[in-house]
PDB file of N, CA and C in Angstrom:
ATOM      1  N   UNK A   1      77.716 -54.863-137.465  1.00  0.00           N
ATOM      2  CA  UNK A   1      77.003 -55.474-136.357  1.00  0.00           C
ATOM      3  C   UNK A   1      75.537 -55.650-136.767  1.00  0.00           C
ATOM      4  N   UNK A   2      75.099 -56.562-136.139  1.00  0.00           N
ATOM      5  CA  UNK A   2      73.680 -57.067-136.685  1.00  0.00           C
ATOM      6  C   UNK A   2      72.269 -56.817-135.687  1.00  0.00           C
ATOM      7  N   UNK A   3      71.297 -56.205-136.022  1.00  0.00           N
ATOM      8  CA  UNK A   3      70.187 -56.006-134.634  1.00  0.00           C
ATOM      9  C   UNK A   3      69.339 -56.237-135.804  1.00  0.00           C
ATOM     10  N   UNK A   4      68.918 -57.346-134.589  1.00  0.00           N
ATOM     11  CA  UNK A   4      67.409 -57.594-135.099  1.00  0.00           C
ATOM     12  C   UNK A   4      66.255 -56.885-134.228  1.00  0.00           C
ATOM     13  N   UNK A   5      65.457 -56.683-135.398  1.00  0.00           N
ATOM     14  CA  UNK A   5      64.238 -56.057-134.667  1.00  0.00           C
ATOM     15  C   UNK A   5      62.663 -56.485-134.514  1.00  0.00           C
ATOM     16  N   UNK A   6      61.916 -56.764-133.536  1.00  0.00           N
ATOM     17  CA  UNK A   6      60.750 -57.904-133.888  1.00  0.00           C
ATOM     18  C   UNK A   6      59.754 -56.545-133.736  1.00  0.00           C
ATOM     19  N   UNK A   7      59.043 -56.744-134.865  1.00  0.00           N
ATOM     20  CA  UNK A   7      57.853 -55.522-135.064  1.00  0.00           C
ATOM     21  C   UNK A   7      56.726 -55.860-135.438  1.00  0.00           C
ATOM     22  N   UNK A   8      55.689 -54.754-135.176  1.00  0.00           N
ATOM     23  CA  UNK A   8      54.283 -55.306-135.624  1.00  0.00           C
ATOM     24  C   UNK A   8      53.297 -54.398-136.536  1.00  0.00           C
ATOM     25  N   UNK A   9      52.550 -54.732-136.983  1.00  0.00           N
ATOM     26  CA  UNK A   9      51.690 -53.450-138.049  1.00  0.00           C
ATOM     27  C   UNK A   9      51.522 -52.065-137.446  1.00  0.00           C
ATOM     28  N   UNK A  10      51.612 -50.946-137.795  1.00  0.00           N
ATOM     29  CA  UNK A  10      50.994 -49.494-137.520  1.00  0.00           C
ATOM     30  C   UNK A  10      51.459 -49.977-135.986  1.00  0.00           C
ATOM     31  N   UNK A  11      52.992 -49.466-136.250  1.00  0.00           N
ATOM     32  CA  UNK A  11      53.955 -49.436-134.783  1.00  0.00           C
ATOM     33  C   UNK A  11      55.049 -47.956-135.216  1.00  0.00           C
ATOM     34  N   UNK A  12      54.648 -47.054-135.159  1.00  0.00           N
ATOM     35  CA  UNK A  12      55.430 -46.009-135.388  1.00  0.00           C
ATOM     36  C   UNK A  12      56.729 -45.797-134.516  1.00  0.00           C
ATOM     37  N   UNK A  13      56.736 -46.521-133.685  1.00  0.00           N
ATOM     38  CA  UNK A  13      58.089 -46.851-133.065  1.00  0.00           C
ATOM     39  C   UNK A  13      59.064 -47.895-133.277  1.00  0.00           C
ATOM     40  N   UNK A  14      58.220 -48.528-134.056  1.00  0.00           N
ATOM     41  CA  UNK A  14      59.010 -50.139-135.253  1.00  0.00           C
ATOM     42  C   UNK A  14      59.523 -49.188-136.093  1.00  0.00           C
ATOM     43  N   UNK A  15      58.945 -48.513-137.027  1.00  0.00           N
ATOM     44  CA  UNK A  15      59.347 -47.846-137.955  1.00  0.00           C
ATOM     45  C   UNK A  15      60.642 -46.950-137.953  1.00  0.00           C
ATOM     46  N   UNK A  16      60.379 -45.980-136.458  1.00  0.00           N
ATOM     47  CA  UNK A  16      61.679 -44.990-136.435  1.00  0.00           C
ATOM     48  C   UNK A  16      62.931 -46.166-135.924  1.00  0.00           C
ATOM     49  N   UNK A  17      62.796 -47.246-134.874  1.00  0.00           N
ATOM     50  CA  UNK A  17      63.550 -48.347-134.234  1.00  0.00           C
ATOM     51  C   UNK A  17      64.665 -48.819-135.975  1.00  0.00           C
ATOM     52  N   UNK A  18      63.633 -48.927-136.871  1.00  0.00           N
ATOM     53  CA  UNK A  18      64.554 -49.576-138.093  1.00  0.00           C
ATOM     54  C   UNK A  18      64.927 -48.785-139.138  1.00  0.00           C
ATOM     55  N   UNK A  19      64.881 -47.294-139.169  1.00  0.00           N
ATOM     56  CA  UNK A  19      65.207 -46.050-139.764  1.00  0.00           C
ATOM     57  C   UNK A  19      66.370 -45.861-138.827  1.00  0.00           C
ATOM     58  N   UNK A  20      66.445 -45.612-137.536  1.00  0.00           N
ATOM     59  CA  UNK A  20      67.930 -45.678-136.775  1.00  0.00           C
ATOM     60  C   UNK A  20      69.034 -46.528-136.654  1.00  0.00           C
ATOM     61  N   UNK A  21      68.313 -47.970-137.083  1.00  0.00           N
ATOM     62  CA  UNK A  21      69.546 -48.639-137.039  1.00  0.00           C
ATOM     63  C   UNK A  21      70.011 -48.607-137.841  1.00  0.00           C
ATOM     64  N   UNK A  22      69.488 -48.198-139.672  1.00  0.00           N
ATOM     65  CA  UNK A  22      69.800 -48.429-141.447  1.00  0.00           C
ATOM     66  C   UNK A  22      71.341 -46.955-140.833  1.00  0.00           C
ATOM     67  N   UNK A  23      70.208 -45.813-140.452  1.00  0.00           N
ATOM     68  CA  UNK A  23      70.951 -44.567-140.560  1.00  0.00           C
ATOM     69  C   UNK A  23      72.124 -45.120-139.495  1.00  0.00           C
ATOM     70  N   UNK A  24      72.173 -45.552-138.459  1.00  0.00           N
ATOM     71  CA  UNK A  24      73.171 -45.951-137.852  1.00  0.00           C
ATOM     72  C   UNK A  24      74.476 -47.164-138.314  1.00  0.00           C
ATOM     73  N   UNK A  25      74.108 -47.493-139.757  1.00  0.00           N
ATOM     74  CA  UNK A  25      74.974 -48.836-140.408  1.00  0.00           C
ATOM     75  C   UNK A  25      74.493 -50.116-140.017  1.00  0.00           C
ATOM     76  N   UNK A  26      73.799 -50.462-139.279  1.00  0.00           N
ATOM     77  CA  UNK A  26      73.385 -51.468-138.787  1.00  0.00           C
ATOM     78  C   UNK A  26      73.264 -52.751-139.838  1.00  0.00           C
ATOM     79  N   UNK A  27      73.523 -54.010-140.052  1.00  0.00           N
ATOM     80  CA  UNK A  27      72.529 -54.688-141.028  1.00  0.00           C
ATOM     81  C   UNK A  27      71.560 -55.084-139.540  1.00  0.00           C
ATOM     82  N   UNK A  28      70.050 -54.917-140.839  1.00  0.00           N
ATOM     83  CA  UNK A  28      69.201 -55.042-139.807  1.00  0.00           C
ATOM     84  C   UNK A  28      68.290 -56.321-140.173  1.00  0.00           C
ATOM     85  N   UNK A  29      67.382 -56.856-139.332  1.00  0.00           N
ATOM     86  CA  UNK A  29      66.834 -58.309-139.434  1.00  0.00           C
ATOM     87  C   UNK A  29      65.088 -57.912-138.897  1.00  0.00           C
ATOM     88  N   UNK A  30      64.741 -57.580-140.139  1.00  0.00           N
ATOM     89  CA  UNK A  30      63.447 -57.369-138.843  1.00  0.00           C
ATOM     90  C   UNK A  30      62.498 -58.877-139.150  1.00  0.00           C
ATOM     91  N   UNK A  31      61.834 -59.059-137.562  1.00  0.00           N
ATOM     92  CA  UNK A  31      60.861 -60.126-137.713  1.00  0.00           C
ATOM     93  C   UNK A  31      59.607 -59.675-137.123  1.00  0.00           C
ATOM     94  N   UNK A  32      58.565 -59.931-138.074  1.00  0.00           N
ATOM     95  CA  UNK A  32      57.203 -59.638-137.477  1.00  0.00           C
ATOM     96  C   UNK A  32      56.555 -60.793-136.857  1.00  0.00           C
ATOM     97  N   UNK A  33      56.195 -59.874-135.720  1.00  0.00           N
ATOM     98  CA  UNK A  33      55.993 -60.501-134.295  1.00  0.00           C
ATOM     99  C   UNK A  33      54.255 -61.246-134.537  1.00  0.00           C
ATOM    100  N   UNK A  34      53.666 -60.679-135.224  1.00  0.00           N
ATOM    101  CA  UNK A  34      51.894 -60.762-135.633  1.00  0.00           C
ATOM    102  C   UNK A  34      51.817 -62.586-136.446  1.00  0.00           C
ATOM    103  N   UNK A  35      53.220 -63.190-136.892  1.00  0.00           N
ATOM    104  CA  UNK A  35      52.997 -64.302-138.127  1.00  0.00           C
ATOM    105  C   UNK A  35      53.687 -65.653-137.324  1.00  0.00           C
ATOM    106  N   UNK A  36      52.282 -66.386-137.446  1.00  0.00           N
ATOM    107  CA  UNK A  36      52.585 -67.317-136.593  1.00  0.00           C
ATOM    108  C   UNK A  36      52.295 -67.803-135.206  1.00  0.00           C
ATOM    109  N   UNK A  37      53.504 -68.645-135.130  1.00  0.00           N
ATOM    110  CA  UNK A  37      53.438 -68.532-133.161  1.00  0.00           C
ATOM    111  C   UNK A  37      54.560 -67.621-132.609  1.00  0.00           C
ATOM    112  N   UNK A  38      54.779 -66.810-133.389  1.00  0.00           N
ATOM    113  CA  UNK A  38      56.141 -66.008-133.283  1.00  0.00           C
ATOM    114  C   UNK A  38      55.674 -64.883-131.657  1.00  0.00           C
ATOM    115  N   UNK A  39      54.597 -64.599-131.459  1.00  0.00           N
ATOM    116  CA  UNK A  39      54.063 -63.535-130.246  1.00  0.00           C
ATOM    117  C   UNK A  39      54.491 -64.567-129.243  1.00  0.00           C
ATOM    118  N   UNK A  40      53.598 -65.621-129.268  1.00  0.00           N
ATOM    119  CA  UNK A  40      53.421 -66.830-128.092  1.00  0.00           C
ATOM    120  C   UNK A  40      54.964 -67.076-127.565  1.00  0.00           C
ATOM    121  N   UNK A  41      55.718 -67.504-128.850  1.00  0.00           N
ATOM    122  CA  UNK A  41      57.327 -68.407-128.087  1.00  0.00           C
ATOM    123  C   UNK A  41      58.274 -66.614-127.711  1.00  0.00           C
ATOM    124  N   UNK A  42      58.133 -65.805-128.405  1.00  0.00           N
ATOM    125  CA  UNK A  42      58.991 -64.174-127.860  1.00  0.00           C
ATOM    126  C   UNK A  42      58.119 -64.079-126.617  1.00  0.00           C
ATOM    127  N   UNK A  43      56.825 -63.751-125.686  1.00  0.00           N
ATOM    128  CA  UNK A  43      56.260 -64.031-124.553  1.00  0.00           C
ATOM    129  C   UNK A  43      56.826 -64.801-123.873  1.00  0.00           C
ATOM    130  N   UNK A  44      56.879 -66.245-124.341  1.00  0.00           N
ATOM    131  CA  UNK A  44      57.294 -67.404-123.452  1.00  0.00           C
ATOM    132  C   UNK A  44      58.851 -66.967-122.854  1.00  0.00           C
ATOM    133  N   UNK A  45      59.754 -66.648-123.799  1.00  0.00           N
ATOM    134  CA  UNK A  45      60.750 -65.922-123.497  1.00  0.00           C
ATOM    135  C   UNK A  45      61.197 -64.788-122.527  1.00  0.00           C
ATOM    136  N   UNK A  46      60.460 -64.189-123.165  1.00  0.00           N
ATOM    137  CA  UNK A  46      60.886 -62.967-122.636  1.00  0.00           C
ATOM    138  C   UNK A  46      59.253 -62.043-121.929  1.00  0.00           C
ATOM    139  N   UNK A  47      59.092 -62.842-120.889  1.00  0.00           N
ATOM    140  CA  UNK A  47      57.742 -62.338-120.223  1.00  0.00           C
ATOM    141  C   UNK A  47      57.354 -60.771-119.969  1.00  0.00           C
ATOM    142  N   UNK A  48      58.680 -60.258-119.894  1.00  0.00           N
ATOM    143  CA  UNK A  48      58.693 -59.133-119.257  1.00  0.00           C
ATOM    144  C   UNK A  48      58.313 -57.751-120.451  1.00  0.00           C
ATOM    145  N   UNK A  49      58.389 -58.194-121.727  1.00  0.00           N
ATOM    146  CA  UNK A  49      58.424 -57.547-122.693  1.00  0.00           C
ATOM    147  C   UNK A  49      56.959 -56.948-123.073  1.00  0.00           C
ATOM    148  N   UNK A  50      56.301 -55.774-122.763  1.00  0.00           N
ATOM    149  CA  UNK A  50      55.449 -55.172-123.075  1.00  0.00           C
ATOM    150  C   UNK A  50      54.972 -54.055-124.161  1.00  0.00           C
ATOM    151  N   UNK A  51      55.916 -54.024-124.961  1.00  0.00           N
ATOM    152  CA  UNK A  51      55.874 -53.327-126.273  1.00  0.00           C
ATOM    153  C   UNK A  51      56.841 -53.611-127.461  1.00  0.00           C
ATOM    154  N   UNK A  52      56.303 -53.015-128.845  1.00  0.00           N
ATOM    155  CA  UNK A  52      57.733 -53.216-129.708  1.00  0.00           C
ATOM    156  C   UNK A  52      57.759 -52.086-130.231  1.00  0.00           C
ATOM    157  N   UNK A  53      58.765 -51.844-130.777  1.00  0.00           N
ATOM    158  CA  UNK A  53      59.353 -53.000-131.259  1.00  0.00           C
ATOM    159  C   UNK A  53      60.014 -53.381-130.164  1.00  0.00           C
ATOM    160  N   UNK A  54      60.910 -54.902-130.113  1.00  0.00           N
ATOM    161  CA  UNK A  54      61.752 -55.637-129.024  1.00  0.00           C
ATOM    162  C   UNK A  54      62.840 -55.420-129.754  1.00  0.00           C
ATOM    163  N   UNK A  55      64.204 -55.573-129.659  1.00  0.00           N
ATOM    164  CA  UNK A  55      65.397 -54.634-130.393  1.00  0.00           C
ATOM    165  C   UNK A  55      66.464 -55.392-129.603  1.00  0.00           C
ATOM    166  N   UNK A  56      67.229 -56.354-130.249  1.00  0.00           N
ATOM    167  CA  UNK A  56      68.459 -56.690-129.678  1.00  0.00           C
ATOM    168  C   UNK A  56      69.590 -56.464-130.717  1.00  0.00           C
ATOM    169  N   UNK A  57      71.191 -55.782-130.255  1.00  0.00           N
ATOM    170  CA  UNK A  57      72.025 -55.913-130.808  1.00  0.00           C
ATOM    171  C   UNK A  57      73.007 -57.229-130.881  1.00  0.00           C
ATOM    172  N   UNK A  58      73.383 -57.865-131.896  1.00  0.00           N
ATOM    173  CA  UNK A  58      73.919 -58.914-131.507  1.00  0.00           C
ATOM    174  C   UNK A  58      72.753 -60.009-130.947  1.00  0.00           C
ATOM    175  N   UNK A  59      73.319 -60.717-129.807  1.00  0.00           N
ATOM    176  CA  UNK A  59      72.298 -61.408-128.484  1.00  0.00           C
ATOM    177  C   UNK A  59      71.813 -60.927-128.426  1.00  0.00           C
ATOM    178  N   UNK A  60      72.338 -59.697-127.787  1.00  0.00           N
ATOM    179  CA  UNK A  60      71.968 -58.745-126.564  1.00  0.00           C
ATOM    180  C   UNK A  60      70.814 -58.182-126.444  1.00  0.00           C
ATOM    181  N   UNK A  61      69.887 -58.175-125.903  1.00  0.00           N
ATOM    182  CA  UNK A  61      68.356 -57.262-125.944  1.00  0.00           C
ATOM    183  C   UNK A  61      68.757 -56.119-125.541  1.00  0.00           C
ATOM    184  N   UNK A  62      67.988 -55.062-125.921  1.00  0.00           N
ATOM    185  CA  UNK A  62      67.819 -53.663-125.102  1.00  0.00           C
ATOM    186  C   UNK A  62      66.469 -52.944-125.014  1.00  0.00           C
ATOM    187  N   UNK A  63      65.668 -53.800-125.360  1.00  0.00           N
ATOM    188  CA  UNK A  63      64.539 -53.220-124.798  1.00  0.00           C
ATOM    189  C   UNK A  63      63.810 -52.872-126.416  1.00  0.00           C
ATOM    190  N   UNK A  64      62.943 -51.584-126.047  1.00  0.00           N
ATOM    191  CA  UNK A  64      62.462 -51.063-127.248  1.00  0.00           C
ATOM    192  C   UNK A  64      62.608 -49.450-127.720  1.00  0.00           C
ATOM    193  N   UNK A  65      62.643 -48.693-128.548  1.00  0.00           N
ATOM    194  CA  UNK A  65      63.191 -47.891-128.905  1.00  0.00           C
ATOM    195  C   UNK A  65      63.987 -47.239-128.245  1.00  0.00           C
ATOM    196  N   UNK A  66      63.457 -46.383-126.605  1.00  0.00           N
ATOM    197  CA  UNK A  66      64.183 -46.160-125.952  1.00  0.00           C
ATOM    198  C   UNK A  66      65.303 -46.723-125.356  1.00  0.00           C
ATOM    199  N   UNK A  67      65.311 -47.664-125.280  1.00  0.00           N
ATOM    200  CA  UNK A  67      66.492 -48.688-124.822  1.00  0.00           C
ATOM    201  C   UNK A  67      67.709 -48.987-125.603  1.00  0.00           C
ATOM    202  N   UNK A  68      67.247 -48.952-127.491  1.00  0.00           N
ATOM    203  CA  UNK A  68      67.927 -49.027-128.335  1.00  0.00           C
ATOM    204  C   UNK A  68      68.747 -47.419-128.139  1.00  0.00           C
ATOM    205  N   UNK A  69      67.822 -46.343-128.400  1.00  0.00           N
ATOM    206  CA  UNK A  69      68.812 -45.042-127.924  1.00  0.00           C
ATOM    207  C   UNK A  69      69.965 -44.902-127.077  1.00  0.00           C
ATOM    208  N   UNK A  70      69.194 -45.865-126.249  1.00  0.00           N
ATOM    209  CA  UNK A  70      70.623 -45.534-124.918  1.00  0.00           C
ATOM    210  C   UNK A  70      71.360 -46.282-124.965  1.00  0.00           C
ATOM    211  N   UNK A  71      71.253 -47.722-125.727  1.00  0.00           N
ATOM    212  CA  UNK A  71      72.296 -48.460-126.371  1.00  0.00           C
ATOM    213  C   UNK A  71      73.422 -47.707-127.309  1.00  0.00           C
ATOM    214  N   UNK A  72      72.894 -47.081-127.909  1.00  0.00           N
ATOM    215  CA  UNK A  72      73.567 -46.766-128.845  1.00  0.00           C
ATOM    216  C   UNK A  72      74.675 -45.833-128.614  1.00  0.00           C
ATOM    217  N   UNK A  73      74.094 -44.718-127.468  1.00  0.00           N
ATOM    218  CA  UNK A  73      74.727 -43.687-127.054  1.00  0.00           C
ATOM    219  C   UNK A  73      76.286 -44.095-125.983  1.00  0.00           C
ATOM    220  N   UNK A  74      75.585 -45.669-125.564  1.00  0.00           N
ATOM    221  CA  UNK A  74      77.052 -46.015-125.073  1.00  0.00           C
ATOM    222  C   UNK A  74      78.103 -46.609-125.551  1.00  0.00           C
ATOM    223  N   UNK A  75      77.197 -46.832-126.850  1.00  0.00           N
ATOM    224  CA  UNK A  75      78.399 -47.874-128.123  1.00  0.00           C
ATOM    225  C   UNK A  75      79.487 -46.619-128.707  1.00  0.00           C
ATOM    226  N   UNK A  76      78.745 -45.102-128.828  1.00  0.00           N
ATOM    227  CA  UNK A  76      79.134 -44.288-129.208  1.00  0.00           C
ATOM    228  C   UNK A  76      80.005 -43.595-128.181  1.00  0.00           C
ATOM    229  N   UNK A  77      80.273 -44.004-126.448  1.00  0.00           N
ATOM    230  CA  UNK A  77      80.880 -43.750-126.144  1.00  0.00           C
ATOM    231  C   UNK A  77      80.236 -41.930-125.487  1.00  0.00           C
ATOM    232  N   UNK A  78      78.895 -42.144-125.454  1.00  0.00           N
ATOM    233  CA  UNK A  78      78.418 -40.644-125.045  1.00  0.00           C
ATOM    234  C   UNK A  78      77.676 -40.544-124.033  1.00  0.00           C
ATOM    235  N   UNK A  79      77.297 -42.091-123.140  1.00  0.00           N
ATOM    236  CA  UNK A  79      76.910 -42.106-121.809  1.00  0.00           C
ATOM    237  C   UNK A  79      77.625 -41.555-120.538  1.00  0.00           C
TER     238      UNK A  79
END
């Protein structure tokens, strides 16, 4: 399964976000959010989004680190 992860410089929660998904099997996709118009059109999107990393499995968003946790814990069947 594939999660991409959109991250930004000296984000210590980008960092552990893409250390959990490697340790979790994940292939992972990270995109930095800082290059480009890449902030502006993820905003335009997704307004509601106030930190990163931003972390979707598949489609699916789940938020940011914490969100990815509790994703995970129900993929694992431990919610």
């Amino acid at each position: 399964m594939r999660v991409t992860i959109y991250t930004k410089a000296n984000c210590p929660n980008c960092v552990a976000a893409k250390k959990l998904a490697h340790v979790k099997g994940f292939e992972v996709q990270e995109v930095d959010i800082e290059v480009g118009e890449r902030r502006a059109n993820f905003m335009a999107e997704y307004p509601e989004a106030r930190q990163m990393p931003q972390i979707f499995i598949g489609d699916q968003r789940v938020g940011g680190l914490a969100g990815f946790q509790a994703a995970l814990q129900i993929l694992e069947g431990k919610a």
